[in-house]
Protein backbone atom coordinates (compact mmCIF):
# COMPACT_ATOMS: atom_id res chain seq x y z
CA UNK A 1 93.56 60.07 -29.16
CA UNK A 2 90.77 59.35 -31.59
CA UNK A 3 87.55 61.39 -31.21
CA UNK A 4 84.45 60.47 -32.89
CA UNK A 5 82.34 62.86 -34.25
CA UNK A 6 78.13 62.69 -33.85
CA UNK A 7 76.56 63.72 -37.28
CA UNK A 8 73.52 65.90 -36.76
CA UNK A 9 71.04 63.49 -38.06
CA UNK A 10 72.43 61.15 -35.50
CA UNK A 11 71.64 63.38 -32.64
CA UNK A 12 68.04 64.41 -34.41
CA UNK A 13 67.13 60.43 -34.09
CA UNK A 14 68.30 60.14 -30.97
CA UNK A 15 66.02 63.09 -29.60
CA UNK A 16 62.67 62.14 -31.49
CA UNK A 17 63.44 58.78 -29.50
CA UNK A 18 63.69 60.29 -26.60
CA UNK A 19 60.60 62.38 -26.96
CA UNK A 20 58.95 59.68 -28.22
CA UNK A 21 59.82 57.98 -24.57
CA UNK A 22 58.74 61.21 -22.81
CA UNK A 23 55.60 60.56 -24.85
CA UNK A 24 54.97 57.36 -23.94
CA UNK A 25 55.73 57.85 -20.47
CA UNK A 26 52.97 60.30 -20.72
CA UNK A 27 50.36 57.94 -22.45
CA UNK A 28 51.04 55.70 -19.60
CA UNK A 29 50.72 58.43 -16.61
CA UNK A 30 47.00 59.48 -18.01
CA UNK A 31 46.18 56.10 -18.76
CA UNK A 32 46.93 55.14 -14.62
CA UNK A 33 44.73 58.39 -14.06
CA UNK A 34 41.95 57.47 -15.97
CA UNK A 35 41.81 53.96 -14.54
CA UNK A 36 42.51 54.22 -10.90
CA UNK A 37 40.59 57.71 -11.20
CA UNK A 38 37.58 57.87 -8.74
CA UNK A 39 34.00 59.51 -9.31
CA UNK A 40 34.18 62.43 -6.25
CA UNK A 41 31.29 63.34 -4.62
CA UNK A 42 28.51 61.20 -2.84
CA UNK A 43 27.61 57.99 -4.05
CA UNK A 44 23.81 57.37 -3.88
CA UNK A 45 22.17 54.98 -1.23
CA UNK A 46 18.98 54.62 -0.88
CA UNK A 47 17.04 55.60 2.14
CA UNK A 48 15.97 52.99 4.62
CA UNK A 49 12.24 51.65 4.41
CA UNK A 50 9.93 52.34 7.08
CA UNK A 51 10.73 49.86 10.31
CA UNK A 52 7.04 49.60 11.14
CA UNK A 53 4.87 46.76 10.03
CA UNK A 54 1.75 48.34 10.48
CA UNK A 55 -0.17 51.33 9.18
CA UNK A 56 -2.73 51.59 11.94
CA UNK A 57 -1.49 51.66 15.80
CA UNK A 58 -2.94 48.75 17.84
CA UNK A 59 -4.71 45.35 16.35
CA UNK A 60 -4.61 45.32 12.78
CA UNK A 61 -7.21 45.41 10.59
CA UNK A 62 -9.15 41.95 9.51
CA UNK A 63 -12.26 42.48 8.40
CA UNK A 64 -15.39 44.66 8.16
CA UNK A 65 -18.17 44.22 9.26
CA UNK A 66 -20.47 41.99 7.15
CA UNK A 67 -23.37 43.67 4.87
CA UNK A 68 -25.89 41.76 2.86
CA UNK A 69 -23.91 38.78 3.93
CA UNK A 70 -20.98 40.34 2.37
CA UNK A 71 -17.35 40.84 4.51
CA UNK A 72 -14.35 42.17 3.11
CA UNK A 73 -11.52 40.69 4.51
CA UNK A 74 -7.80 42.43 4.65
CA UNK A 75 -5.39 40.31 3.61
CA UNK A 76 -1.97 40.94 5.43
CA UNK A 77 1.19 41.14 2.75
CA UNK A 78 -0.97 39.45 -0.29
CA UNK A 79 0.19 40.66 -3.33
CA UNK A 80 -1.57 43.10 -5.76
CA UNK A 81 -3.24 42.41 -8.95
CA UNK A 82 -2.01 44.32 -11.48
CA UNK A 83 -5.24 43.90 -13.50
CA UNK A 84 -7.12 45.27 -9.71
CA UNK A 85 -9.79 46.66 -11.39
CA UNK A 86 -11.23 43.27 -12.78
CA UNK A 87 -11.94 42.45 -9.21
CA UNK A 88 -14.85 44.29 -10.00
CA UNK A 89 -16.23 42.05 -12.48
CA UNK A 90 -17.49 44.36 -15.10
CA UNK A 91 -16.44 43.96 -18.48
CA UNK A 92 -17.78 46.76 -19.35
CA UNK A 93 -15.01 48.55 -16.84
CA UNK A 94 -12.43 46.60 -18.11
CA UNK A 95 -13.16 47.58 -21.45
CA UNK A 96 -12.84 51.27 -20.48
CA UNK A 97 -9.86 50.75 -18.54
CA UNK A 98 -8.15 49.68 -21.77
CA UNK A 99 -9.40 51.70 -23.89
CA UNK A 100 -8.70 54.48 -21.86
CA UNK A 101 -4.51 52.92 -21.80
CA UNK A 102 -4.49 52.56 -25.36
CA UNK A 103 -5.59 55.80 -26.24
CA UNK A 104 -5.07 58.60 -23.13
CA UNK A 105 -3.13 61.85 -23.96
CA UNK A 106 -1.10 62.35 -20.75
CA UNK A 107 -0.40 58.95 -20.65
CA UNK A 108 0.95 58.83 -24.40
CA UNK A 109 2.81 62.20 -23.53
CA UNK A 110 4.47 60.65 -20.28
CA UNK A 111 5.63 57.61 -22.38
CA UNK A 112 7.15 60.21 -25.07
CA UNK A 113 8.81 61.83 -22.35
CA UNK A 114 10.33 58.43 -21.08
CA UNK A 115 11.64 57.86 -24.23
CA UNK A 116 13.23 61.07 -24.70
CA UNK A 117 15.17 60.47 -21.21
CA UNK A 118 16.01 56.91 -23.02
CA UNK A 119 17.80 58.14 -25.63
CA UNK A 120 19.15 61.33 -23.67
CA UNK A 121 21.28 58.34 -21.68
CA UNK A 122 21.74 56.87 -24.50
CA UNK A 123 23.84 59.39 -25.53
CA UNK A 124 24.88 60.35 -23.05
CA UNK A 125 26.86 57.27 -23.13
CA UNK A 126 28.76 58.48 -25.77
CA UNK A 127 31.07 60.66 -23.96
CA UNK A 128 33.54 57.02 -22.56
CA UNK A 129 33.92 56.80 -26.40
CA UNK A 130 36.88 58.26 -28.48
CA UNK A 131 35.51 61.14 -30.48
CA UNK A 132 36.50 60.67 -34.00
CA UNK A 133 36.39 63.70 -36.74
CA UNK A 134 36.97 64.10 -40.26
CA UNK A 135 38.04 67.40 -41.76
CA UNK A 136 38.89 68.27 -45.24
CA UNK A 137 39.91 71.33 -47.16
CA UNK A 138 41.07 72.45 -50.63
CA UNK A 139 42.68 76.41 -51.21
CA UNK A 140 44.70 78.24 -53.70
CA UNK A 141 47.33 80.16 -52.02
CA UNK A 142 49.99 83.25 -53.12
CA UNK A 143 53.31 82.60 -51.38
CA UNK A 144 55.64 85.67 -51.01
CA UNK A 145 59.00 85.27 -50.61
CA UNK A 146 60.21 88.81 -50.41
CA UNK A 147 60.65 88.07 -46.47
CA UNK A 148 63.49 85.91 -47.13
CA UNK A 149 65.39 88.04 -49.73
CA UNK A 150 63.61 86.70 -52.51
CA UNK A 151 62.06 88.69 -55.09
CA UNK A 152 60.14 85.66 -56.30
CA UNK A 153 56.38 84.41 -55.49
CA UNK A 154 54.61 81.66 -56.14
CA UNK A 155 51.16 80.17 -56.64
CA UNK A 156 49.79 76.57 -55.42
CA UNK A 157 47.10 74.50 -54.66
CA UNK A 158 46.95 72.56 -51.42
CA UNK A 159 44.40 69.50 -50.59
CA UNK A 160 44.12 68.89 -46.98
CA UNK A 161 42.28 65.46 -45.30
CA UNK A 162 42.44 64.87 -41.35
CA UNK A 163 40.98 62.66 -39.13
CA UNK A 164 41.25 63.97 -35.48
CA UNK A 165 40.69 61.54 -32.48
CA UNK A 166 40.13 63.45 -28.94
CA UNK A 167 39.11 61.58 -25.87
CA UNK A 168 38.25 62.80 -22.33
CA UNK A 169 39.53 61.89 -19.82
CA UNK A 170 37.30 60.67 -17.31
CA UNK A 171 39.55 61.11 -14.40
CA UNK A 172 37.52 62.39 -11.39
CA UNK A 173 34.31 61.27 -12.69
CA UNK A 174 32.61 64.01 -14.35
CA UNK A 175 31.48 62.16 -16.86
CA UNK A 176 30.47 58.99 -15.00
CA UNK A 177 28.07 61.32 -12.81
CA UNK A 178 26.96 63.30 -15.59
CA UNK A 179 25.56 60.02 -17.04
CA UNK A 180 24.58 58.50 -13.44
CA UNK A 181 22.28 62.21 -13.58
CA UNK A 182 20.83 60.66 -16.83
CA UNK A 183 19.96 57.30 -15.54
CA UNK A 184 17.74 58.77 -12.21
CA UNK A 185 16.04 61.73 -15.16
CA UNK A 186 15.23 58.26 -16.90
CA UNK A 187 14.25 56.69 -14.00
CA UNK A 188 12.24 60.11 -13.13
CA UNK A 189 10.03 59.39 -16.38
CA UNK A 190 9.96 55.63 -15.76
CA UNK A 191 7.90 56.24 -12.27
CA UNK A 192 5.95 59.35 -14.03
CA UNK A 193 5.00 56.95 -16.56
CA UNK A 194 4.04 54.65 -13.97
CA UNK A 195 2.23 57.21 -11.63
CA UNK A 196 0.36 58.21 -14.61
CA UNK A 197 -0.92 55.17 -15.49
CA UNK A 198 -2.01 54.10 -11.73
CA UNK A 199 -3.60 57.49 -11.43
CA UNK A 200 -5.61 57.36 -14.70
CA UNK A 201 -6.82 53.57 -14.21
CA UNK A 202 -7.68 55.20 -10.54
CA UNK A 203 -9.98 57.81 -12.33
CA UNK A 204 -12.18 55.28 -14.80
CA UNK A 205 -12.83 53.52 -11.84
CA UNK A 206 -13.86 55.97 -9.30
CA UNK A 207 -16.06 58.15 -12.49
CA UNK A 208 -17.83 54.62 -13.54
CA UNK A 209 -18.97 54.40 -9.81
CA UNK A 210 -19.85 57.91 -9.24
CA UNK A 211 -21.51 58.29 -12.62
CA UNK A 212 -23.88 54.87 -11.78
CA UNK A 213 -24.25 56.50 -8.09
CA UNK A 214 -25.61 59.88 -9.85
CA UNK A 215 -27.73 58.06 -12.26
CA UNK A 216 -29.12 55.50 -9.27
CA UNK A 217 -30.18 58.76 -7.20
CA UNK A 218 -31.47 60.03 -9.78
CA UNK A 219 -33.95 57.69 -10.16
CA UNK A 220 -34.57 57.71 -6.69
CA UNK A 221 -35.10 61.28 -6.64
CA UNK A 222 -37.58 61.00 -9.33
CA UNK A 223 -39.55 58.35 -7.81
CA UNK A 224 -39.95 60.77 -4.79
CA UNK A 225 -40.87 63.65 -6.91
CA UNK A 226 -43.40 61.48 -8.31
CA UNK A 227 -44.83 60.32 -5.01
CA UNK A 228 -44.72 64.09 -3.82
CA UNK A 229 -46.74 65.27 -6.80
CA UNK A 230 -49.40 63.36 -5.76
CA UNK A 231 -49.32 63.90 -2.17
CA UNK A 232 -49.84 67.36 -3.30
CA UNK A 233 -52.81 66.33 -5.02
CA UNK A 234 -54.47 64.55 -2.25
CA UNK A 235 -53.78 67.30 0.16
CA UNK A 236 -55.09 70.09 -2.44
CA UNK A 237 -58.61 68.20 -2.49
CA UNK A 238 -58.14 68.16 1.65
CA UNK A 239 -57.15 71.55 2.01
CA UNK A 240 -60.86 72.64 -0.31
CA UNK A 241 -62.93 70.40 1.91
CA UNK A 242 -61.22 71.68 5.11
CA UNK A 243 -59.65 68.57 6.77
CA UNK A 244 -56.43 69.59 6.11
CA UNK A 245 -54.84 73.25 6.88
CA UNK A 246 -53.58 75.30 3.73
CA UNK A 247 -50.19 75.26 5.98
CA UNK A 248 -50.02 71.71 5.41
CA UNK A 249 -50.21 71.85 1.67
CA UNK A 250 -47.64 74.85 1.08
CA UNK A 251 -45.04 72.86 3.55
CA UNK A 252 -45.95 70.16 0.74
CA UNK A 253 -45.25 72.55 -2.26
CA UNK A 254 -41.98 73.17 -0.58
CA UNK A 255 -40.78 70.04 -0.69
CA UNK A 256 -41.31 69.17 -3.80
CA UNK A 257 -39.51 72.47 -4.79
CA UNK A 258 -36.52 71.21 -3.21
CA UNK A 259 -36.62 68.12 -4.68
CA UNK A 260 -36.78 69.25 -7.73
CA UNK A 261 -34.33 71.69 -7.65
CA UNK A 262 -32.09 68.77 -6.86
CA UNK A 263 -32.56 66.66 -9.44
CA UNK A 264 -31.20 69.14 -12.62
CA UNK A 265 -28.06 69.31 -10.00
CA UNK A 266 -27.46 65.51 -10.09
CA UNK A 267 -28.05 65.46 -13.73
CA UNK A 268 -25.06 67.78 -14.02
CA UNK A 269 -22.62 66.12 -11.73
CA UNK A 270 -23.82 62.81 -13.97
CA UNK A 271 -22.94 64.68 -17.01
CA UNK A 272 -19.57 65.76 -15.84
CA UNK A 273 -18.70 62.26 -14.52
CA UNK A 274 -19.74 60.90 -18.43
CA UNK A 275 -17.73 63.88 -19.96
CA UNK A 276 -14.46 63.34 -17.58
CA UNK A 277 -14.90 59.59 -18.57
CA UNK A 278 -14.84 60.30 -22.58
CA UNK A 279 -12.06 62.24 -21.76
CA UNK A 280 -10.12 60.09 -20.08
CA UNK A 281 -10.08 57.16 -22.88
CA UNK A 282 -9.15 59.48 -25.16
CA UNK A 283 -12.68 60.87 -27.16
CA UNK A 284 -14.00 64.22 -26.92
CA UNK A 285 -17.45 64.19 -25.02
CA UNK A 286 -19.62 64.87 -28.56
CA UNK A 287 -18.15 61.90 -30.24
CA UNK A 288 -18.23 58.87 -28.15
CA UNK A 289 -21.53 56.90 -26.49
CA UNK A 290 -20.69 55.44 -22.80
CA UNK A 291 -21.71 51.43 -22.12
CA UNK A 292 -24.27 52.05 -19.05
CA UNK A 293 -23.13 50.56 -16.09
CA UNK A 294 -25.25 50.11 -12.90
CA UNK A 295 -23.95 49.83 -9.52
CA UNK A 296 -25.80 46.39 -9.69
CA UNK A 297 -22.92 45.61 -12.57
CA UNK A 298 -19.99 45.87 -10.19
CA UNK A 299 -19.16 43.19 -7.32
CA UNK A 300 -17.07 44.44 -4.24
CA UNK A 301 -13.97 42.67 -4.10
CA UNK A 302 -14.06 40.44 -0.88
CA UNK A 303 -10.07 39.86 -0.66
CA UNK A 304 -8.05 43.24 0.17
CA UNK A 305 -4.98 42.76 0.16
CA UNK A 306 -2.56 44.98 2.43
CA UNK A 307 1.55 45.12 1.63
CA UNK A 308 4.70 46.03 4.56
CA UNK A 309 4.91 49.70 4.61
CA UNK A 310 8.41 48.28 3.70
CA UNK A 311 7.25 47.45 0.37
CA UNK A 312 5.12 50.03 -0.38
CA UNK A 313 8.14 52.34 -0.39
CA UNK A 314 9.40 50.39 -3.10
CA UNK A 315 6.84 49.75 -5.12
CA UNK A 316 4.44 53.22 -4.93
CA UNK A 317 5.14 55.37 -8.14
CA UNK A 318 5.22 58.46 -6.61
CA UNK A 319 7.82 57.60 -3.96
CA UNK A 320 9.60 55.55 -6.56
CA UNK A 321 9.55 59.19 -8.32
CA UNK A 322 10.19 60.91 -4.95
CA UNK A 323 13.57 58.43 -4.84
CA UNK A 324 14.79 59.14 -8.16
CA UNK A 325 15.49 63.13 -7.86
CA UNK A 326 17.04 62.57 -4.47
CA UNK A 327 19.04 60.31 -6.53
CA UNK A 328 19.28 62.81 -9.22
CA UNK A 329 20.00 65.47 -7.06
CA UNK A 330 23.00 63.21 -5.38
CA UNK A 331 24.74 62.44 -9.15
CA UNK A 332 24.93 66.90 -9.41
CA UNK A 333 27.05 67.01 -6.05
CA UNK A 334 29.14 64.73 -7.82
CA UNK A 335 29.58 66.54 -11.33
CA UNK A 336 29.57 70.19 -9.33
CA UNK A 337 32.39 68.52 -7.19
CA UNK A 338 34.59 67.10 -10.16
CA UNK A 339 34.13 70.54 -12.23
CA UNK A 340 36.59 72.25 -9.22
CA UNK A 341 39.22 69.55 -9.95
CA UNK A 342 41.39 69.78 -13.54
CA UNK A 343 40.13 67.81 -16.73
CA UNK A 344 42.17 66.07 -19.03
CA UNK A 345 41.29 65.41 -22.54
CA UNK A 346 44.11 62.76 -25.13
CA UNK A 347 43.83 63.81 -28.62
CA UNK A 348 45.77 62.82 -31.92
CA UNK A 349 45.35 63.80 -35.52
CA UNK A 350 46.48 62.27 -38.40
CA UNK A 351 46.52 63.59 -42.23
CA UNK A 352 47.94 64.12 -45.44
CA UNK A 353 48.50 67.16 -47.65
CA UNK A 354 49.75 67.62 -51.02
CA UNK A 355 49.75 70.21 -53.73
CA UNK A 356 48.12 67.91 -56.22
CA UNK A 357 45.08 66.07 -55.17
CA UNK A 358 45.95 62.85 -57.23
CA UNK A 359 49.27 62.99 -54.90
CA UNK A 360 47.40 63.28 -51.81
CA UNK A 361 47.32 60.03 -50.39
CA UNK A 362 51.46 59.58 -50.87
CA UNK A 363 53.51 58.69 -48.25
CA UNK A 364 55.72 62.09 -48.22
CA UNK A 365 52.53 64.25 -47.59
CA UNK A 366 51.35 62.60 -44.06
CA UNK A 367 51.47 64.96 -40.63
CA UNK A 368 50.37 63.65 -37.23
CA UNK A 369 50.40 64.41 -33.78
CA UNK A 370 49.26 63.34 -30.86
CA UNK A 371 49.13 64.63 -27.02
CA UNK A 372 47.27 65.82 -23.97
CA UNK A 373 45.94 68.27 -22.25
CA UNK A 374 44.46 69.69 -19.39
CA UNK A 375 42.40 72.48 -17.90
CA UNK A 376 42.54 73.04 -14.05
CA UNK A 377 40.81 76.15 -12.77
CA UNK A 378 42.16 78.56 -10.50
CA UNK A 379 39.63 81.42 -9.79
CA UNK A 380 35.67 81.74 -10.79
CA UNK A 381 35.35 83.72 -8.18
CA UNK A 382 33.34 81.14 -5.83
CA UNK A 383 31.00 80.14 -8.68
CA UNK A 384 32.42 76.53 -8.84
CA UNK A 385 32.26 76.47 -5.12
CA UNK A 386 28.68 77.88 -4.56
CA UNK A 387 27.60 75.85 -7.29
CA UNK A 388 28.58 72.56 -5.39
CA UNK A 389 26.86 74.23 -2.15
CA UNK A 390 23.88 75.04 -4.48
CA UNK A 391 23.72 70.97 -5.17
CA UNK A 392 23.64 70.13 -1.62
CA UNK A 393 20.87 72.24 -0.72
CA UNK A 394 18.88 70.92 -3.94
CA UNK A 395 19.50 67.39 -2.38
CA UNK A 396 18.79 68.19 1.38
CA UNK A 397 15.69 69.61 -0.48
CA UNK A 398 14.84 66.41 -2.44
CA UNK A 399 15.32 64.41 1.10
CA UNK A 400 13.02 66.61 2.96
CA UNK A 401 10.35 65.96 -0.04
CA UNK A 402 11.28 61.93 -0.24
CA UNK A 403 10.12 61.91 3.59
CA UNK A 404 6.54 63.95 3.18
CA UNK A 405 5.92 62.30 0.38
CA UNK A 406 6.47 58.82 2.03
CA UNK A 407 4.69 59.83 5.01
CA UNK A 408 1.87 61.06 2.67
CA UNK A 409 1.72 57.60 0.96
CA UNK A 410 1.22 55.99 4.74
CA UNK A 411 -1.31 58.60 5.63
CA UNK A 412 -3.14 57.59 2.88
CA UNK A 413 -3.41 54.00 3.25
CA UNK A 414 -4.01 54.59 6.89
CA UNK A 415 -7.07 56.90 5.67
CA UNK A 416 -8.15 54.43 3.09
CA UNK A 417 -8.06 51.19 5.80
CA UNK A 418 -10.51 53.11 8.17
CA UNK A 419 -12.53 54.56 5.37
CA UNK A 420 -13.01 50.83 4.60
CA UNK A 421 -14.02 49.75 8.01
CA UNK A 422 -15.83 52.87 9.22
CA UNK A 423 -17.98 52.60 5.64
CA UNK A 424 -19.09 49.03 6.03
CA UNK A 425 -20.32 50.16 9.86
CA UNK A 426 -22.29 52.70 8.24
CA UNK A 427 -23.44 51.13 5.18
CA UNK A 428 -24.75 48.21 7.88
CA UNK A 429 -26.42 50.64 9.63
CA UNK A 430 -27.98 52.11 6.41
CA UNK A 431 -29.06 49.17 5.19
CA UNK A 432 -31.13 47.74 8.19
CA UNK A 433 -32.55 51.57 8.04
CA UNK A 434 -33.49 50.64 4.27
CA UNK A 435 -34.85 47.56 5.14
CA UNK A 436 -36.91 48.97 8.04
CA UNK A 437 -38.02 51.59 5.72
CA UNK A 438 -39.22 49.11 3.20
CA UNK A 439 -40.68 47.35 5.47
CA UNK A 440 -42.85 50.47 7.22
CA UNK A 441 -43.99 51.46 3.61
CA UNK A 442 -45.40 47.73 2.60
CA UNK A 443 -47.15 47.53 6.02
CA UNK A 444 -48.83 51.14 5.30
CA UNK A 445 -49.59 49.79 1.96
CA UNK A 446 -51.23 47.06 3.53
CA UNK A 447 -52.92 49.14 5.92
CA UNK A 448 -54.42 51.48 3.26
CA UNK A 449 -55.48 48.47 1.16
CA UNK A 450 -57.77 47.48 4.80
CA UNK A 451 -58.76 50.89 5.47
CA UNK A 452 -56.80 51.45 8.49
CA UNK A 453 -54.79 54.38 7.17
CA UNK A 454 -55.33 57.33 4.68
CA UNK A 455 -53.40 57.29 1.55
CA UNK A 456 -51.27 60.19 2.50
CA UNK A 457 -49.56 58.30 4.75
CA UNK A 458 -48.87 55.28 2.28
CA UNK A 459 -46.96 58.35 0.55
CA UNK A 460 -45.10 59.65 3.16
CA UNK A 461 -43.84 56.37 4.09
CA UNK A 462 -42.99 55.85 0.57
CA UNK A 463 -40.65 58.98 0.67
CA UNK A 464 -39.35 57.98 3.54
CA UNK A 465 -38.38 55.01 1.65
CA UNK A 466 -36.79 56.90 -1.25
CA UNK A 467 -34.34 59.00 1.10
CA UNK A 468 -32.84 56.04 3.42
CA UNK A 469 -32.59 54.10 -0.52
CA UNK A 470 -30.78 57.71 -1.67
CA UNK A 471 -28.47 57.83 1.00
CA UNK A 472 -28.14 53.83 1.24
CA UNK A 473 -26.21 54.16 -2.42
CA UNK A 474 -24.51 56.72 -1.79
CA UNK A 475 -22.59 55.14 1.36
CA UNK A 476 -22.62 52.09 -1.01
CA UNK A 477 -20.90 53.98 -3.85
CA UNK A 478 -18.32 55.27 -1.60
CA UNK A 479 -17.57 51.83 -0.40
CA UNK A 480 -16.77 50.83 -4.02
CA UNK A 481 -14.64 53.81 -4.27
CA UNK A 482 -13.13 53.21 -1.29
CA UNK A 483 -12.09 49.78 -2.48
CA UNK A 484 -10.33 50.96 -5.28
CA UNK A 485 -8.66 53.79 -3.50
CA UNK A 486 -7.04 51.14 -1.41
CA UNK A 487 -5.74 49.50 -4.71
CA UNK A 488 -4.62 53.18 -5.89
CA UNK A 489 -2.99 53.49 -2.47
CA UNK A 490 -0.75 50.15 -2.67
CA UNK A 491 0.93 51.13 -5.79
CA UNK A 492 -1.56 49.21 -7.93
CA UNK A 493 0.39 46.29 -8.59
CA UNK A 494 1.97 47.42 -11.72
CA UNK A 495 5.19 45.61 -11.15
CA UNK A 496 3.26 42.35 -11.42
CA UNK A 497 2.06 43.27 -14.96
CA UNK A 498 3.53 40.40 -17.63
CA UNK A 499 6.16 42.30 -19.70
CA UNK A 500 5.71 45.56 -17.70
CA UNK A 501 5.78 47.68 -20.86
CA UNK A 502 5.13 50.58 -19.16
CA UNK A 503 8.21 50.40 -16.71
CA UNK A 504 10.49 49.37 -19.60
């Protein structure tokens, strides 16, 4: 019988091919992981929009009721300018508006921070990418030997270069929820970008009205002073010739006191308004002159226009904000969940060594290796588990402040609707009290100028006159800021802007 012998090298060849197969079969098994692997843990949906189509129970707003021939009308699902504030038609308000865009410090810091969350995704993006490495190294080493029997030693150089590959993994979707966390922090800075913007536009409007409201009672409150004064006057000369009773004149005195202890308090509230308005557009309040602008310089938009509650959810910054940390909050279930099951990371490395560094690069000098590995963990002691708890409760959290602050946003619009049409009642109301007031004080006039009355009275009606035209702009004023709350209210139509470069 002949028997053939195996040589060793034979039998070395054949086991590197089978590990090489074992290998292989590896590669294969974590590349079926990684590619049928699922992302654990809740994927996000967004909550439902509100099923009413109404803010208000009952009939739904039209109109208001007309003053000075003027109606505002409510315009059911219109769309929103995102330039609202021109509806105003003061370029002198537009002016600030942009001004105040181009050169506002919270603004400019809430656009830094959306571009830090940018490139934070950005690169976050980097982790479904093989990491690739370079090392290098060069020693001088003393080799001994004595271990083996040897008496001899020697001395050598060795040059080292390696490039090591290592790639994760990505098998129950750490990583993929990791990043989906970074999209909805960008998407947080997106909508405080946005709410930023709405809210600062909000604030140059609402200052330019109260500021021209201050200065216009102002005025007003001068003129009365004035006329007071010489009431005073006339009722000083009656008091020393006895028609009129020194009671009279101090009730007089009092007034005027009170009048003009008013006036340095309007002045003030008209110098903060100018001061918060410098502010806002970026100047410090020494530095920068305001345009003047009169409540005569501003029109009252006519056309209000009213969205679905449906799309205000969408479309109002701060729910928008509201949406994206519930969203947030849903990706960290999903990374606290994967971090209980094992992660796998393939890595290789590939290099060459050689005692001389001109022979580095030859063919005999080249090592490799390549693998995987994985970490699966067995006890924390509940801190992977309470962690993933801990998530929950942030996102049952994040809900409960999605739902206030949608209710909120319908509150307010609700508010804003009545202010509207309870305003225009009263500013009617006002103004045929202005007009009867103007009225009285010409037919005194005319009476005095026959003889029929004293002249005290022509004053008295003419302060009469001055206090329904004080609190006739004021209810005015508040109309105009009423308006443009409405505007704030709807989301301020910043989705309609032409290259939206602030939701980019």
């Amino acid at each position: 019988m002949f028997i053939s012998k195996r040589t060793n090298s034979e039998d070395l060849q054949q086991f590197s091919h089978i590990k090489e197969r074992i290998l292989l079969a590896g590669l294969w098994l974590v590349w079926l992981l990684t590619s049928t692997g699922c992302a654990v843990g809740p994927d996000f949906v967004r909550p439902s929009p509100p099923e009413t189509d109404r803010y208000l129970p009952g009939k739904q707003l039209q109109k208001t009721a007309p003053v000075d021939g003027q109606t505002q009308y409510f315009e059911q699902g219109a769309e929103i300018a995102a330039d609202w504030w021109q509806l105003f038609q003061s370029p002198q308000l537009d002016a600030l508006v942009k001004e105040a865009i181009a050169n506002n410090s919270t603004l400019q810091a809430a656009q830094a921070g959306l571009e830090q969350s940018q490139e934070n995704l950005r690169a976050g993006y980097g982790v479904f990418y093989p990491q690739i490495d370079l090392a290098g190294g060069a020693s001088r080493q003393k080799f001994s030997a004595a271990r083996f029997g040897s008496p001899t030693s020697s001395i050598f150089n060795l040059f080292t270069l390696s490039a090591t590959v290592s790639y994760a993994l990505d098998v129950f979707g750490i990583q993929r929820r990791t990043v989906e966390s970074l999209s909805a922090r960008r998407d947080i800075q997106r909508y405080t970008v946005l709410a930023t913007y709405l809210t600062l536009i909000g604030n140059i409007v609402n200052t330019v009205i109260a500021r021209a409201a201050y200065e216009a009672q102002i005025q007003a409150t001068q003129q009365m002073i004035d006329s007071q004064q010489e009431q005073i006057k006339l009722s000083e000369l009656q008091t020393q010739a006895g028609i009129v009773a020194y009671t009279s004149l101090v009730n007089l005195r009092a007034q005027l006191e009170a009048l003009e202890a008013s006036l340095p308090l309007l002045e003030q509230k008209r110098s903060q308004a100018e001061h918060l308005l410098v502010t806002l557009i970026g100047h410090a309040p020494g530095e920068h002159a305001l345009p003047k602008i009169d409540l005569a310089d501003l029109s009252l938009p006519t056309s209000l226009p009213v969205t679905l509650p449906s799309s205000l959810v969408r479309q109002r910054p701060d729910i928008l904000l509201a949406e994206a940390q519930l969203h947030e909050n849903s990706a960290y279930i999903g990374v606290a969940t994967a971090a209980m099951f094992p992660s796998f990371t393939l890595s290789g490395v590939y290099g060459q060594n050689n005692r001389n560094f001109l022979d580095l690069f030859l063919s005999n000098g080249n090592f490799w290796s390549i693998g995987t590995n994985f970490v699966a963990p067995l006890f924390h002691g509940g801190t992977l588990w309470l962690q993933r708890k801990a998530a929950i409760d942030a996102y049952q959290q994040s809900l409960a402040y999605y739902r206030q602050t949608t209710l909120d946003a319908l509150t307010q619009v609700a508010d804003v609707l009545l202010a509207l049409q309870h305003g225009a009642e009263a500013l009617q109301h006002q103004s045929q009290e202005l007009d009867l007031a103007q009225e009285r004080m010409q037919l005194v006039q005319t009476n005095y100028q026959a003889g029929l009355v004293n002249y005290q009275q022509v004053l008295i009606a003419e302060n009469q006159y001055y206090q329904s035209r004080i609190n006739y702009l004021q209810t005015l004023a508040q109309r105009f800021q009423d308006t443009a709350a409405l505007f704030v209210a709807l989301g301020g139509g910043w989705w309609n802007r032409e290259g939206k470069e602030l939701s980019s």
